[in-house]
C-alpha atoms as a PDB file:
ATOM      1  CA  UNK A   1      13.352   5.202 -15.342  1.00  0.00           C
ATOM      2  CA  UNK A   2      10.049   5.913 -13.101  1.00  0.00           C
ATOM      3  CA  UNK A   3      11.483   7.301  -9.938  1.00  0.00           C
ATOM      4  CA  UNK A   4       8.726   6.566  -6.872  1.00  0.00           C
ATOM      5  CA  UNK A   5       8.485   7.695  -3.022  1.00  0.00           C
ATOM      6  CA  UNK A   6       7.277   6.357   0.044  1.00  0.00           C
ATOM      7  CA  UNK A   7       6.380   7.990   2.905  1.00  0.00           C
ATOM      8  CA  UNK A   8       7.537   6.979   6.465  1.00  0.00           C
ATOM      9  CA  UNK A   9       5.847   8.970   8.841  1.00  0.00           C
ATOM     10  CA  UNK A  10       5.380   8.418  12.846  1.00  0.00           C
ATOM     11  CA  UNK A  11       1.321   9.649  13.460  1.00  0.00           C
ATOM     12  CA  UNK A  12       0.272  11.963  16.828  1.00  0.00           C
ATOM     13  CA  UNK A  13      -3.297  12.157  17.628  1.00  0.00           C
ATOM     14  CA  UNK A  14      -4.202  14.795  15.708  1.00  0.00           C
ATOM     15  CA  UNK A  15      -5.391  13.969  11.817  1.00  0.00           C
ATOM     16  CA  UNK A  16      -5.286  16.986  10.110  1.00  0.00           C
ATOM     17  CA  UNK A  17      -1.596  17.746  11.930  1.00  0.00           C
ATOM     18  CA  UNK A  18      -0.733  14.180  10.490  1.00  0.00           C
ATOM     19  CA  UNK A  19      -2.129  15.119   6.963  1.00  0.00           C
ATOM     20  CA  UNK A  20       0.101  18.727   7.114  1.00  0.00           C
ATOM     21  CA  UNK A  21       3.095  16.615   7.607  1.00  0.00           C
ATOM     22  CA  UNK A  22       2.425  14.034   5.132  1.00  0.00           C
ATOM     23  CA  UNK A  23       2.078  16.684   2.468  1.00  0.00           C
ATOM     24  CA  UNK A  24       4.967  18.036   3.229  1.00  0.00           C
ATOM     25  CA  UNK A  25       7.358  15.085   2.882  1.00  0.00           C
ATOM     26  CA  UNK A  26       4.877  14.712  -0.197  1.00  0.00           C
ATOM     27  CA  UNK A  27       6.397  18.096  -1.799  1.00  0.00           C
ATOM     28  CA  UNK A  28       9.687  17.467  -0.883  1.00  0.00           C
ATOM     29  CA  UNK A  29       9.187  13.718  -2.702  1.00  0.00           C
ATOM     30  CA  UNK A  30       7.823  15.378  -5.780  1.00  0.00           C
ATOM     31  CA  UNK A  31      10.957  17.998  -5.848  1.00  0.00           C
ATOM     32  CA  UNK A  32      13.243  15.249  -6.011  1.00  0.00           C
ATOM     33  CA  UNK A  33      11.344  13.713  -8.887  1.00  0.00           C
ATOM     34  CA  UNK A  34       9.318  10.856  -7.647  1.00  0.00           C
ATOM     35  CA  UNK A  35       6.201  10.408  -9.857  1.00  0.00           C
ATOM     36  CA  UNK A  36       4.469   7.884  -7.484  1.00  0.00           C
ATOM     37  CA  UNK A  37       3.983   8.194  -4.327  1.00  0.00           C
ATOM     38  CA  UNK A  38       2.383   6.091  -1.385  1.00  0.00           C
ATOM     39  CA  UNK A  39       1.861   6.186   2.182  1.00  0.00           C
ATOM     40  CA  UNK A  40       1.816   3.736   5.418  1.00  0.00           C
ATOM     41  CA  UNK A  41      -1.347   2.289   5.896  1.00  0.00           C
ATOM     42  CA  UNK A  42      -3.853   4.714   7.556  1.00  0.00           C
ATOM     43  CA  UNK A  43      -1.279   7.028   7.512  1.00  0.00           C
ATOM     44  CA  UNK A  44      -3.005  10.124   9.229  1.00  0.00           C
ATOM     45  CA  UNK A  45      -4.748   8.413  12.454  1.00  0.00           C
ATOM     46  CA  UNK A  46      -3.380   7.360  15.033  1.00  0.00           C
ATOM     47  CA  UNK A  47      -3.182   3.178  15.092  1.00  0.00           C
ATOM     48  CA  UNK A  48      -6.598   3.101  16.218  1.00  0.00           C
ATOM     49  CA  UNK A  49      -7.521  -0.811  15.805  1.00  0.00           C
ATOM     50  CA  UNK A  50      -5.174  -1.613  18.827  1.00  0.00           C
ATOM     51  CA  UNK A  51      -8.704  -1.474  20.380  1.00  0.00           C
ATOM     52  CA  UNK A  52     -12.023  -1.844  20.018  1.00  0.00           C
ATOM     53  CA  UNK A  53     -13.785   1.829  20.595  1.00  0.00           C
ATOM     54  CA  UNK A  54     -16.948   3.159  19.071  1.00  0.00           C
ATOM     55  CA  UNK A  55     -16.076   6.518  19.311  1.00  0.00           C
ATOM     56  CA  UNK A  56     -13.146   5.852  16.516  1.00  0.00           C
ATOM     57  CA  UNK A  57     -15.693   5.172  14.301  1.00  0.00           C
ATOM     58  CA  UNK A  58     -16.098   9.059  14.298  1.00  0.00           C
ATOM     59  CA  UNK A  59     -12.615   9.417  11.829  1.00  0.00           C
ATOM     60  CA  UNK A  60     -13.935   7.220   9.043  1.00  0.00           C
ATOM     61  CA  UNK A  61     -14.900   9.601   5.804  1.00  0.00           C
ATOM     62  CA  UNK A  62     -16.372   8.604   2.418  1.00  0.00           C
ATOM     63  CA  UNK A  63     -14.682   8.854  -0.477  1.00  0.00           C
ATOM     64  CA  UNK A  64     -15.767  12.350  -1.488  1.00  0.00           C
ATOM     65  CA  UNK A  65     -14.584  13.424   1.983  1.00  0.00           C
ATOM     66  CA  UNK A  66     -11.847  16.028   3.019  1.00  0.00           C
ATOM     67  CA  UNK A  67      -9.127  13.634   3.408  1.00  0.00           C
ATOM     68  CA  UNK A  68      -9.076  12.488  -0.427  1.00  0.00           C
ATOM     69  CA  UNK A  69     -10.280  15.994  -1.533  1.00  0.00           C
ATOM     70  CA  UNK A  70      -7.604  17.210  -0.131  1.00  0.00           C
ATOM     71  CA  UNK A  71      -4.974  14.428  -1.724  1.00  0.00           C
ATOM     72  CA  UNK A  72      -6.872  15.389  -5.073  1.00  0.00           C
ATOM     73  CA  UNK A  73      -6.024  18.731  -5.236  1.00  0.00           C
ATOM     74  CA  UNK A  74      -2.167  18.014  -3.571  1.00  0.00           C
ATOM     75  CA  UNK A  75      -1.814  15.339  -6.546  1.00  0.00           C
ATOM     76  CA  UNK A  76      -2.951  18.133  -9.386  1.00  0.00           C
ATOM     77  CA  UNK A  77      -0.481  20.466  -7.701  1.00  0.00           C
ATOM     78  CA  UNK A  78       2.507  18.254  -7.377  1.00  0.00           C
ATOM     79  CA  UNK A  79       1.730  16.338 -10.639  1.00  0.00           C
ATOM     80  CA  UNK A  80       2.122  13.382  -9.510  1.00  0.00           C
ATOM     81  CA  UNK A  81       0.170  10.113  -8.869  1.00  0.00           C
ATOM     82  CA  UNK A  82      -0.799   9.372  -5.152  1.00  0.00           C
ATOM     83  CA  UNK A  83      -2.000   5.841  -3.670  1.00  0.00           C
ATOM     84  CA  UNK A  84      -2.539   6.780  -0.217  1.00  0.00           C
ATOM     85  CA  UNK A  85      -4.998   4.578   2.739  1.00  0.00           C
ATOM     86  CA  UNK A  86      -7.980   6.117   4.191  1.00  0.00           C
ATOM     87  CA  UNK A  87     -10.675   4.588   6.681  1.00  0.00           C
ATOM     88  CA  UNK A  88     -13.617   4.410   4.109  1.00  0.00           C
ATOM     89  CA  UNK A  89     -17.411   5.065   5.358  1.00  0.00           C
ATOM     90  CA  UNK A  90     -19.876   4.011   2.758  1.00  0.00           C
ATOM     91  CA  UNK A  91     -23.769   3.801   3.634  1.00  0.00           C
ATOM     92  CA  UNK A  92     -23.720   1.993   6.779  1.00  0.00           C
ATOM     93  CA  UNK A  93     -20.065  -0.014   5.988  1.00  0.00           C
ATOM     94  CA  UNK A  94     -16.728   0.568   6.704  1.00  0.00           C
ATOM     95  CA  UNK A  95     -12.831  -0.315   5.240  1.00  0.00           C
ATOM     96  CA  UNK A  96      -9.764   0.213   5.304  1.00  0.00           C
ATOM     97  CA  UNK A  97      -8.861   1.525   2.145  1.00  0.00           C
ATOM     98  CA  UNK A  98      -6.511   2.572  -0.819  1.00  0.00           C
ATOM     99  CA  UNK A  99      -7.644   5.543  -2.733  1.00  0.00           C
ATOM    100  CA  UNK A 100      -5.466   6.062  -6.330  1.00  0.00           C
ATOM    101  CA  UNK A 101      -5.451   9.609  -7.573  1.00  0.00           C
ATOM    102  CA  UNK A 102      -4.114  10.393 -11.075  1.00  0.00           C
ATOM    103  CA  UNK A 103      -1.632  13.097 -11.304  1.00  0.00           C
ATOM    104  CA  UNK A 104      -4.081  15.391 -12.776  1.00  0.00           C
ATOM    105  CA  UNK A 105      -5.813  14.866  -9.339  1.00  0.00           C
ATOM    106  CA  UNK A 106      -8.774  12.073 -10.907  1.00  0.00           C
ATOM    107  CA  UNK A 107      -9.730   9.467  -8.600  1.00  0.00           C
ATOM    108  CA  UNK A 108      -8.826   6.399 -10.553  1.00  0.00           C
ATOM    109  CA  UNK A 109     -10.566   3.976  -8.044  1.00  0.00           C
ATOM    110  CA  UNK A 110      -9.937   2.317  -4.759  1.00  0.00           C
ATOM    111  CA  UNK A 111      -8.683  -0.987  -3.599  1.00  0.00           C
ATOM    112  CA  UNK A 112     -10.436  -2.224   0.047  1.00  0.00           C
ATOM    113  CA  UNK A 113      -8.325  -4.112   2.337  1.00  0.00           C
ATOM    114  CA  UNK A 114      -9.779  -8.016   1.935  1.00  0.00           C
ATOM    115  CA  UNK A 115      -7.371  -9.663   4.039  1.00  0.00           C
ATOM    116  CA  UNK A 116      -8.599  -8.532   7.773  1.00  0.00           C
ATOM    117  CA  UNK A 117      -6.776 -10.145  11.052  1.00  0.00           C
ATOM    118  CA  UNK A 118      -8.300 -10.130  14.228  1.00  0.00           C
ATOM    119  CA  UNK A 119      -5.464 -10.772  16.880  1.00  0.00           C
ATOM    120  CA  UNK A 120      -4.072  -8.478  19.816  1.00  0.00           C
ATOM    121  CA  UNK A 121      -3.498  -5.116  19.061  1.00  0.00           C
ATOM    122  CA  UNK A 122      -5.011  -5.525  15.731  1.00  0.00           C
ATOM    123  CA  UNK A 123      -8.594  -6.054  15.864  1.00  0.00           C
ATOM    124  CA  UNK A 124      -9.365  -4.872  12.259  1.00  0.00           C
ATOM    125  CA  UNK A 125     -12.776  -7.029  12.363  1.00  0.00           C
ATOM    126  CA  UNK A 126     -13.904  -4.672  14.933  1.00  0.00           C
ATOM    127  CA  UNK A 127     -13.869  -1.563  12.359  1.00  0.00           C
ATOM    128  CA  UNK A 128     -14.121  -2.895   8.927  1.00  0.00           C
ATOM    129  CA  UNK A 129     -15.862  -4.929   6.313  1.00  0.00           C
ATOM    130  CA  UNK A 130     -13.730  -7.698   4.123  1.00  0.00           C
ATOM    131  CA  UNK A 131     -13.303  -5.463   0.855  1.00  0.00           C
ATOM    132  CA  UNK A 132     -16.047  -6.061  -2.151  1.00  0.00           C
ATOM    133  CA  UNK A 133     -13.767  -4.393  -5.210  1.00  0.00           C
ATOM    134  CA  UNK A 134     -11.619  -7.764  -5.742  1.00  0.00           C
ATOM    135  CA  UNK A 135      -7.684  -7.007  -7.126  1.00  0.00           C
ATOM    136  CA  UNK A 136      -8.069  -3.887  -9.564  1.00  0.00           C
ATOM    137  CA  UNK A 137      -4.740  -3.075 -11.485  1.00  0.00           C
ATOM    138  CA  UNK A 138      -5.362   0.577 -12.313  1.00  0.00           C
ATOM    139  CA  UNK A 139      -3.754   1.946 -15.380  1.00  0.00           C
ATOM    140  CA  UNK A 140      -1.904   5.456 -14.632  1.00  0.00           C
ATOM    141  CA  UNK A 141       0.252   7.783 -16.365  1.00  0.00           C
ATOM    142  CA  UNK A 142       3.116   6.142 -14.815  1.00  0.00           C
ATOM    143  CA  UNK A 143       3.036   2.374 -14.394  1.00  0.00           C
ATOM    144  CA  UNK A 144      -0.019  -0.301 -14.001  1.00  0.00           C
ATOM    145  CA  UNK A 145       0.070  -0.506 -10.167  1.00  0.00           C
ATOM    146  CA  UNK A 146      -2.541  -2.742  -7.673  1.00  0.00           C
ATOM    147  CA  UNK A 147      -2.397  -2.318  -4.253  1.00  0.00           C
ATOM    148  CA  UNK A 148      -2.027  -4.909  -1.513  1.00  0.00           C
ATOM    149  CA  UNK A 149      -2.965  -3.662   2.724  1.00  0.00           C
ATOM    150  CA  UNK A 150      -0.832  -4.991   4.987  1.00  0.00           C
ATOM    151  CA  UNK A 151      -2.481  -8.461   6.004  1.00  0.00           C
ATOM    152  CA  UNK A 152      -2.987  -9.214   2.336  1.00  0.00           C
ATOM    153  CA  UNK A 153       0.602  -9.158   1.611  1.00  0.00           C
ATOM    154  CA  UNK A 154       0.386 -13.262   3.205  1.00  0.00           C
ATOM    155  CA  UNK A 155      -1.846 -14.193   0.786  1.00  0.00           C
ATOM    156  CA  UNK A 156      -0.420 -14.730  -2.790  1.00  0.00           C
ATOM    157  CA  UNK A 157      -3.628 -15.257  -4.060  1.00  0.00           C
ATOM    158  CA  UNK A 158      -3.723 -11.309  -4.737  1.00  0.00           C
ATOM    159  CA  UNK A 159      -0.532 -10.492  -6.147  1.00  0.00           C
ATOM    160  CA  UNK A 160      -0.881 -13.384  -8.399  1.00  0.00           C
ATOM    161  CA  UNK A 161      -4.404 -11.930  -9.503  1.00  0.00           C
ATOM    162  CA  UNK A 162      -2.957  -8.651 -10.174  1.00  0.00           C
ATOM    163  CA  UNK A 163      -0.041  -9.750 -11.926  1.00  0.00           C
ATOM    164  CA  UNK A 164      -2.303 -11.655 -14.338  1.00  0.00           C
ATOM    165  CA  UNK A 165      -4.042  -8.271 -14.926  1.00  0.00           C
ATOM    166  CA  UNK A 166      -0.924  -7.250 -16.147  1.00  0.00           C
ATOM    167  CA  UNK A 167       0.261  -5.262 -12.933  1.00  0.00           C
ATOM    168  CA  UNK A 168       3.915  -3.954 -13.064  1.00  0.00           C
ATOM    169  CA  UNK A 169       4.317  -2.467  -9.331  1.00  0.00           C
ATOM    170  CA  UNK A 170       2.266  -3.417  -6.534  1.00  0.00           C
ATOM    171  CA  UNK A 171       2.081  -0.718  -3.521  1.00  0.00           C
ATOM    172  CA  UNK A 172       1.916  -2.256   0.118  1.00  0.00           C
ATOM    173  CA  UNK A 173       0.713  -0.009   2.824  1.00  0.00           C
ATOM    174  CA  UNK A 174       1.373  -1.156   6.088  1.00  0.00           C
ATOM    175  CA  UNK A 175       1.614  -0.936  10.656  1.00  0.00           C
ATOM    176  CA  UNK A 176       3.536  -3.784  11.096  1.00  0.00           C
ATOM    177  CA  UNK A 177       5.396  -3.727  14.815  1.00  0.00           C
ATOM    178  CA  UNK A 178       7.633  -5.676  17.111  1.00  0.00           C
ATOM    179  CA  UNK A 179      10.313  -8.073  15.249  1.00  0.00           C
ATOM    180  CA  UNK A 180       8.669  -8.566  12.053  1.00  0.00           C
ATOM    181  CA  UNK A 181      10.922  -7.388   9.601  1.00  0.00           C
ATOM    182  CA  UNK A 182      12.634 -10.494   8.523  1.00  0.00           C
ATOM    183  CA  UNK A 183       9.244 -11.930   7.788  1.00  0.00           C
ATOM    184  CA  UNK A 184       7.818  -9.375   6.071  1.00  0.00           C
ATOM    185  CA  UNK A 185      10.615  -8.985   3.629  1.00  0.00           C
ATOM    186  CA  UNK A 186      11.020 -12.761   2.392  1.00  0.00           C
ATOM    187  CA  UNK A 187       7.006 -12.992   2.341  1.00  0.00           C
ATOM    188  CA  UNK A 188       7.142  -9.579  -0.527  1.00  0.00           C
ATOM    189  CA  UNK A 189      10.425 -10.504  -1.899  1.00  0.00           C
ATOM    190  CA  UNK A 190       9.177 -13.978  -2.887  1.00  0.00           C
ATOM    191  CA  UNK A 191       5.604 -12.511  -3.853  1.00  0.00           C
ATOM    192  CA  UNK A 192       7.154 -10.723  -6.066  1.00  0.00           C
ATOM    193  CA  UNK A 193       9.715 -13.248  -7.867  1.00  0.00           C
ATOM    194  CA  UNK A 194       6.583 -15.351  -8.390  1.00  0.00           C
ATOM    195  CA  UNK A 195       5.366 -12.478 -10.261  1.00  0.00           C
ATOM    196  CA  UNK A 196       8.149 -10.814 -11.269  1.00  0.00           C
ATOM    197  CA  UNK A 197       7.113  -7.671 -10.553  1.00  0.00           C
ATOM    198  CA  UNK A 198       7.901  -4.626  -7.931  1.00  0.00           C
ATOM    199  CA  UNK A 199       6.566  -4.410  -4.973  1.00  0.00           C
ATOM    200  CA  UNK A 200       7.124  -1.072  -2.876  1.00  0.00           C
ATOM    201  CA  UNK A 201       6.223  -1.695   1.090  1.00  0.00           C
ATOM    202  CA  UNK A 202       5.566   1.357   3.202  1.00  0.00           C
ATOM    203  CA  UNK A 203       5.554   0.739   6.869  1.00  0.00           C
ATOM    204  CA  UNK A 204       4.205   3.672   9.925  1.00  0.00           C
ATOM    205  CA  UNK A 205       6.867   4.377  11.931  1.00  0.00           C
ATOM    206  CA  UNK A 206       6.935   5.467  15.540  1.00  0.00           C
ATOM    207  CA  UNK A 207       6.100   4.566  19.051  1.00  0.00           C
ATOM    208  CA  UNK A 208       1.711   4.816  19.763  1.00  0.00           C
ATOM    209  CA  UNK A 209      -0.491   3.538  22.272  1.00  0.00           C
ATOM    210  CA  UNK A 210       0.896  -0.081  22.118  1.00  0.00           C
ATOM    211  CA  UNK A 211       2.626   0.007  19.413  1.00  0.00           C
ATOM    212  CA  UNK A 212       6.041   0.652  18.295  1.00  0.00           C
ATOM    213  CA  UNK A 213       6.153   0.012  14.754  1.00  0.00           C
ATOM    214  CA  UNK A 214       9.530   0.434  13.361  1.00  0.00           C
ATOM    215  CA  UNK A 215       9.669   1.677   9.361  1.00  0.00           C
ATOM    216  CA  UNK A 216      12.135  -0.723   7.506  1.00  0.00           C
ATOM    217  CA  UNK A 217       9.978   0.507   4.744  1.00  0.00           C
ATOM    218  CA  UNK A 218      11.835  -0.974   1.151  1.00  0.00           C
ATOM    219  CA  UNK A 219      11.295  -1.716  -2.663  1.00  0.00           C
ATOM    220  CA  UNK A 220      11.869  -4.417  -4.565  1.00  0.00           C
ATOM    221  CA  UNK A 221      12.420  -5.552  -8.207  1.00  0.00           C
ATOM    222  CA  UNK A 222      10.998  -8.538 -10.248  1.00  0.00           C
ATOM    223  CA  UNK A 223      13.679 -10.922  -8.797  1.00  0.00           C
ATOM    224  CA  UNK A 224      13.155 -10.652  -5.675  1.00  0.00           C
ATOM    225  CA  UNK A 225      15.637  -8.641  -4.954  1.00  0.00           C
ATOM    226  CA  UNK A 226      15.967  -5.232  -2.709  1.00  0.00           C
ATOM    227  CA  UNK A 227      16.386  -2.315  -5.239  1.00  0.00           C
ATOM    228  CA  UNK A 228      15.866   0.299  -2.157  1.00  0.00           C
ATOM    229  CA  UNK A 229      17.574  -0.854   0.865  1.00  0.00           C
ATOM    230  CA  UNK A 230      15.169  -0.881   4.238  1.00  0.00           C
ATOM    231  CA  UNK A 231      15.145   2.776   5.782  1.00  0.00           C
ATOM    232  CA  UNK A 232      15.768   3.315   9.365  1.00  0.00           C
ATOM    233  CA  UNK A 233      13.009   4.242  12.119  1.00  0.00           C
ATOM    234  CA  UNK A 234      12.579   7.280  12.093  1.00  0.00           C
ATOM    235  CA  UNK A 235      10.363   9.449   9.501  1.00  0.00           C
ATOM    236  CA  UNK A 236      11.645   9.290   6.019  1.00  0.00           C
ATOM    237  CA  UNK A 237      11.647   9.153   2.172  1.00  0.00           C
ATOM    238  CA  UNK A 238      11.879   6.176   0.491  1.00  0.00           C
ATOM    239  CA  UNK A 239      13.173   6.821  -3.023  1.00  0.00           C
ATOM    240  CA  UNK A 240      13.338   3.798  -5.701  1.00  0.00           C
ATOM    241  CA  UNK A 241      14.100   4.083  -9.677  1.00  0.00           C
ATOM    242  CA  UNK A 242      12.439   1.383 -11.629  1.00  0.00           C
ATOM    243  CA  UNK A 243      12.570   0.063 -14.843  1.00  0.00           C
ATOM    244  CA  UNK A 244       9.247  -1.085 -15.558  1.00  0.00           C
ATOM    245  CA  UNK A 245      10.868  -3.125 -18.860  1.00  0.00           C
ATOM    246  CA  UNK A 246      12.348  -4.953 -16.240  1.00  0.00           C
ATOM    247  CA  UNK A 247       9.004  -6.722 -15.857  1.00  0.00           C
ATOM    248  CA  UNK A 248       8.528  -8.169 -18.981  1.00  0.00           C
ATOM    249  CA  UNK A 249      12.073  -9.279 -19.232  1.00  0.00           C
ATOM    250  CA  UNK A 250      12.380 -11.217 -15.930  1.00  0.00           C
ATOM    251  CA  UNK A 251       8.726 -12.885 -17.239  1.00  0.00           C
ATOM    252  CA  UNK A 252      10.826 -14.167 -20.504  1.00  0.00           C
ATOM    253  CA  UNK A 253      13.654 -15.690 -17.992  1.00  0.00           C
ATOM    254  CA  UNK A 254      11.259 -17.268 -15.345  1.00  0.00           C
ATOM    255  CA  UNK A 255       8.815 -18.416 -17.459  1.00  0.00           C
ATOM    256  CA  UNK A 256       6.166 -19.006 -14.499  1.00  0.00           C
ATOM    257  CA  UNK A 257       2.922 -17.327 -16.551  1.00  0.00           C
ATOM    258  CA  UNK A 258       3.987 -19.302 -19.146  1.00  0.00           C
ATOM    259  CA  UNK A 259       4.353 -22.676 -17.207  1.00  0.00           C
ATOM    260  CA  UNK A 260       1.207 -22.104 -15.146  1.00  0.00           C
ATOM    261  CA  UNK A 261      -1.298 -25.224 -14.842  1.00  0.00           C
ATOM    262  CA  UNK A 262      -4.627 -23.653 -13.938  1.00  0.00           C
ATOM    263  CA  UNK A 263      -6.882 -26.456 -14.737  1.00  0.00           C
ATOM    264  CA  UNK A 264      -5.439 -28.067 -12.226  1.00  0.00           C
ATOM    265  CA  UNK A 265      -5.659 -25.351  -9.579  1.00  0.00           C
ATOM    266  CA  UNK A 266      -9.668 -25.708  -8.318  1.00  0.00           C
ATOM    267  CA  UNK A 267      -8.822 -26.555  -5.106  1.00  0.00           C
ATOM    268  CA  UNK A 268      -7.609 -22.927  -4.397  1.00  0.00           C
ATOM    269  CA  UNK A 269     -11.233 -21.577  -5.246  1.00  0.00           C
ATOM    270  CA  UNK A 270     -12.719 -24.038  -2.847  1.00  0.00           C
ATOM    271  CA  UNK A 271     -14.368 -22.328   0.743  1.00  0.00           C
END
């Protein structure tokens, strides 16, 4: 069994306070066994994108930054594999983006968010670019894992992508507020029956600007089915045990791979 952890954290105003926290409910996942573990989606800034501000601008970091430098070396000392969002500066670009690190603290890659709304309160267009990496599946030491932002989560186009690539657990970072929930749990649960696969979604928690966005973070199996029930809304530590087998044996009951028809699919590549 692969026991994994997500962390539900409310975020203050201060980053590097927000990062001290977040490594500390990371130790305390690690202790408890979890081999994987994820965060909410831009988990140590405050929900910035409520707003359109150049001065936020200031927060993004590349890659080689002290934010994943830092979740490098906490993944080599915890052994264990992170997939944690970051707001990504490259060259003169931006993104909101998932960083993988191997438990040996490698950076295995990074997914950028493609899916991007642009409504009240979440004016992502305002801050980043449309992601250029497409749907990597990255292949750690504990399960073959894509990643899937928030917004993307409504478009099965990914997860069905990834699950081709032979993903077993997709990790969904996400700020999702107001009375959402119900939504938000039949849109993953039936991504991932179509896939049959397990999809872990870690929501921020906590009351912000305009915001209150209320956790319910959960994990579910390759039936669609809730394996961790929805945690409260307050911080916390989502634990799940999966058996990645699982995967393969829900594909050989629900034969959709199987029974796919993708000749006759072009209209879903069309603009």
């Amino acid at each position: 069994m692969l026991k994994i952890a997500g962390i539900q954290m409310s975020c203050g105003k201060d980053p590097e306070a927000n990062l001290k926290k977040a490594i500390g409910m990371m130790t305390l996942a690690a202790e408890r066994g979890a081999r994987l573990i994820a965060t909410p989606q831009l988990f140590h800034l405050p929900w910035f994108a409520f707003e359109t501000r150049k001065d936020y601008f200031e927060w993004a970091e590349t890659v080689e930054g002290p934010t994943v430098s830092r979740l490098r070396e906490e993944a080599a000392r915890l052994g264990v594999v992170l997939v944690v969002s970051f707001f990504e500066k490259d060259g003169d670009s931006y993104y909101n983006t998932a960083a993988v690190i191997e438990k040996d603290g490698r950076l295995l890659g990074r997914y950028r968010k493609i899916h991007l709304p642009q409504i009240p309160l979440w004016e992502e267009k305002s801050y980043f670019k449309s992601g250029d990496l497409g749907f990597p599946v990255f292949e750690t030491s504990v399960a073959r894992i894509g990643v899937q932002i928030c917004w993307d989560n409504f478009f099965p186009e990914g997860s069905r992508i990834m699950a081709l690539q032979g993903a077993q657990l997709l990790v969904a970072p996400t700020a999702a507020a107001f009375a959402s929930q119900s939504r938000w749990e039949k849109m993953i649960c039936a991504n991932a029956i179509a896939n049959n696969l397990f999809i872990l979604r870690i929501n921020r928690v906590g009351k912000e600007a305009r915001q209150h966005f209320y956790g319910r973070s959960f994990c579910v199996n390759p039936f669609g089915e809730l394996i961790a029930s929805p945690t409260g809304a307050r911080d916390a530590v989502l634990f799940s045990e999966l058996d990645l087998n699982e995967v393969e044996e829900t594909r050989e009951i629900w034969t959709f791979f199987k029974d796919r028809r993708p000749e006759l699919y072009r209209e879903l590549s069309q603009p």
